[in-house]
Protein backbone atom coordinates (compact mmCIF):
# COMPACT_ATOMS: atom_id res chain seq x y z
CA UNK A 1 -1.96 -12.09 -2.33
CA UNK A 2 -4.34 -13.23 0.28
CA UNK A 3 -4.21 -12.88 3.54
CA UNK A 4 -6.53 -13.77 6.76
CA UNK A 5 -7.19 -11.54 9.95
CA UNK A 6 -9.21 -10.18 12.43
CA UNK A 7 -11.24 -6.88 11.98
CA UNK A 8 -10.43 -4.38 14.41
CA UNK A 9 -12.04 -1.04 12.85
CA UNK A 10 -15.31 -0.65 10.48
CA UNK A 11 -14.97 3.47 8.88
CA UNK A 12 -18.23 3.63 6.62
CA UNK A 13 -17.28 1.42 3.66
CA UNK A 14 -13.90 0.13 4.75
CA UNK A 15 -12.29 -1.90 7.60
CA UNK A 16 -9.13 -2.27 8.99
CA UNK A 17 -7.82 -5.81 9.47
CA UNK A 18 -4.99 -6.85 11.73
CA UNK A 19 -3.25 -9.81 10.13
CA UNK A 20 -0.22 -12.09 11.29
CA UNK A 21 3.03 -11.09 9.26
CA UNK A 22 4.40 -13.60 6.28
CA UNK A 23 7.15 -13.88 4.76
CA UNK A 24 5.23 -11.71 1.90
CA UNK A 25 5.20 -9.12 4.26
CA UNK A 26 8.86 -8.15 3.85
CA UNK A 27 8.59 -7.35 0.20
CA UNK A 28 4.98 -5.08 0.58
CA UNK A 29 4.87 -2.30 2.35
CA UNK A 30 0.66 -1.80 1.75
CA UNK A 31 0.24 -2.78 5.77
CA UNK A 32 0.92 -0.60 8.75
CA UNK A 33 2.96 -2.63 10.78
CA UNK A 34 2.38 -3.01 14.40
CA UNK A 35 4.58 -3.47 17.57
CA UNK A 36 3.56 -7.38 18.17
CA UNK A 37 4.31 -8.85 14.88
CA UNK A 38 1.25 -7.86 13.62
CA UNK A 39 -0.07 -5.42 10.74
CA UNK A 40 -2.80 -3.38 10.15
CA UNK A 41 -4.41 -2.97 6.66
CA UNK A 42 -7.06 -0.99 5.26
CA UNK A 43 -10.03 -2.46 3.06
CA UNK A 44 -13.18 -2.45 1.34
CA UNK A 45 -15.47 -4.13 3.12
CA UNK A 46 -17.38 -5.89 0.24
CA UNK A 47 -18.86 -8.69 2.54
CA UNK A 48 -20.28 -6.43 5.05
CA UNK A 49 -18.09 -7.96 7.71
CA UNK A 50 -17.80 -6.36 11.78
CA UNK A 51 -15.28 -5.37 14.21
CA UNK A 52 -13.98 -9.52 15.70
CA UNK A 53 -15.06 -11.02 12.40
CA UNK A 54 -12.18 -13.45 11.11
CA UNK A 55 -12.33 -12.35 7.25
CA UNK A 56 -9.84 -13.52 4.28
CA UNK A 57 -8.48 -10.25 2.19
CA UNK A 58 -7.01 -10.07 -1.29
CA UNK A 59 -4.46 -7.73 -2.18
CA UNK A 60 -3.82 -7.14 -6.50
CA UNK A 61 -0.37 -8.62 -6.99
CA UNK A 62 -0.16 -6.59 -10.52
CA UNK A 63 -0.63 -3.41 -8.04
CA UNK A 64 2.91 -4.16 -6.39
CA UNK A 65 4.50 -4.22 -9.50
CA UNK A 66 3.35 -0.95 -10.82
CA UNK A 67 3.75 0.82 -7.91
CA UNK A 68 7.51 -0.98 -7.43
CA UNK A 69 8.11 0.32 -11.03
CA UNK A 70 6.35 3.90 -10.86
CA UNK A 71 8.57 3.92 -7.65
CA UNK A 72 12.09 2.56 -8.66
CA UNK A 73 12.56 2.62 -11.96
CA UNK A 74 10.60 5.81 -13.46
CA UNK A 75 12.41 8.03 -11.49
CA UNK A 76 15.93 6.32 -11.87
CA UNK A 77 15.11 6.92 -16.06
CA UNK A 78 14.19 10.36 -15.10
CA UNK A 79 17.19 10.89 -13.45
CA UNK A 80 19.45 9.66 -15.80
CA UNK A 81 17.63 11.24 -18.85
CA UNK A 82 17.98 14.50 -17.35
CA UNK A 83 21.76 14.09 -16.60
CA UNK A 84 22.74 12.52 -20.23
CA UNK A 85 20.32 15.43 -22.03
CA UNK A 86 21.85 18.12 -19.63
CA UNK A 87 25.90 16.67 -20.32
CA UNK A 88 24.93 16.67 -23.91
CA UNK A 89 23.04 20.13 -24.23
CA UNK A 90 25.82 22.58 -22.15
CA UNK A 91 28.75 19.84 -22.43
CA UNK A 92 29.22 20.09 -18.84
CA UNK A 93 28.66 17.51 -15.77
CA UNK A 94 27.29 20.23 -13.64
CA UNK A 95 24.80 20.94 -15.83
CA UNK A 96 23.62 17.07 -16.37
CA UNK A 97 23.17 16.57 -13.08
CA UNK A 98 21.54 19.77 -12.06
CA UNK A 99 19.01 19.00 -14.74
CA UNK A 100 18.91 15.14 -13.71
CA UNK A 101 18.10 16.31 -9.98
CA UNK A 102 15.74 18.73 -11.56
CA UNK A 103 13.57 15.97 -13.50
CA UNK A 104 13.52 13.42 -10.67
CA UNK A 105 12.18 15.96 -8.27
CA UNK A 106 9.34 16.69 -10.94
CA UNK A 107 8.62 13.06 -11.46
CA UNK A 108 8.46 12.57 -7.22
CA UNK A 109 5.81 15.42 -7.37
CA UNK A 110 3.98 14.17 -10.29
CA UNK A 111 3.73 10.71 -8.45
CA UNK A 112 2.53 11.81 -5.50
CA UNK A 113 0.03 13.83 -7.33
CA UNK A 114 -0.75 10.23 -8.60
CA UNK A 115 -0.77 8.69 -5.32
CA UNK A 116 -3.22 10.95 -4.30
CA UNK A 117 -5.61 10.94 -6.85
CA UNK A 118 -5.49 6.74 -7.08
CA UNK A 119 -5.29 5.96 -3.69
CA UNK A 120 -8.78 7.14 -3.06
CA UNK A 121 -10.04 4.97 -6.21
CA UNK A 122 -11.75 1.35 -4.68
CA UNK A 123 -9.76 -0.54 -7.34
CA UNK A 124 -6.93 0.47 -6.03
CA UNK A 125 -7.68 -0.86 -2.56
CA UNK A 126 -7.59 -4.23 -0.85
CA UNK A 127 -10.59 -6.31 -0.52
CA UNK A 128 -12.83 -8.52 2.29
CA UNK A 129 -13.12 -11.49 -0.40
CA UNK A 130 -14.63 -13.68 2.38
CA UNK A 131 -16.11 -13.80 5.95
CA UNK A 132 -14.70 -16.78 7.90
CA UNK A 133 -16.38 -16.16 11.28
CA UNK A 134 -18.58 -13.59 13.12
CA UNK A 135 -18.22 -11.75 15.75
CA UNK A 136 -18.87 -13.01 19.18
CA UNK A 137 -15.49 -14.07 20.99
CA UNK A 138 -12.75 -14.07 18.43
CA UNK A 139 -9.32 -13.61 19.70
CA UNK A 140 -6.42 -12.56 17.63
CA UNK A 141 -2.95 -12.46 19.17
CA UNK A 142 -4.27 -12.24 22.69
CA UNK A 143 -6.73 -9.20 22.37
CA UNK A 144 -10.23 -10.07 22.72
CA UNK A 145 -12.63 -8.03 20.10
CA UNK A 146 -16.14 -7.07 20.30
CA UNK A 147 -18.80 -5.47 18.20
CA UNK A 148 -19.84 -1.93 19.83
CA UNK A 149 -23.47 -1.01 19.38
């Protein structure tokens, strides 16, 4: 996915980018959303770009669908694992879903383990593929932003 915006923030080696919101939008959730229609997403800052410069980013598309399926889907085969090996092993609901319960609360901690030890990783991270403009006198809906310094 690309996407093109307006650099609002520069933290050491990455940037934060307010962009417009697409119809992509409603199917990621990798932005911070904003109160004017507008997101805010974090990125490397590969092209050495400044706070008002109009940049293009690019977002991994195979990174949606791993997280959508470590997300969904591992824990809904966790969960009914644990309930068909419980009902099987004591015969008794109770028991299945206890243990069901049990295994999708271990698989939520082991992701966010994950999460946390990934999400600090630059692969894993958005990227400035492309500087479009610089600095002086951009305007993105209606703010004016400058360079500092």
């Amino acid at each position: 996915m690309r996407e093109e915006g307006v650099i609002v923030g520069v933290e050491g080696e990455r940037v934060r980018v307010r962009i417009e919101r697409s119809d992509a939008c409603s199917r990621c959730r990798v932005c911070v959303p904003m109160g004017d229609g507008s997101m805010v997403i974090e990125a490397k800052n590969a092209r050495g770009a400044g706070v008002g410069d109009r940049v293009r980013i690019e977002v991994d598309d195979s990174r949606h669908l791993r997280a959508a399926f470590m997300v969904y889907i591992l824990p809904l085969i966790g969960l009914i694992a644990g309930y068909l090996t419980g009902t099987a092993l004591a015969g008794s609901e109770k028991v299945g879903f206890l243990l069901g319960a049990g295994v999708l609360m271990v698989i939520f901690l082991l992701l966010h383990c994950y999460d946390r030890k990934v999400g600090t990783r630059d692969q894993s991270w958005p990227e400035v593929v492309e500087r479009l403009t610089d600095r002086p006198g951009l305007h993105c809906g209606g703010n004016t932003y400058e360079q500092k310094g």
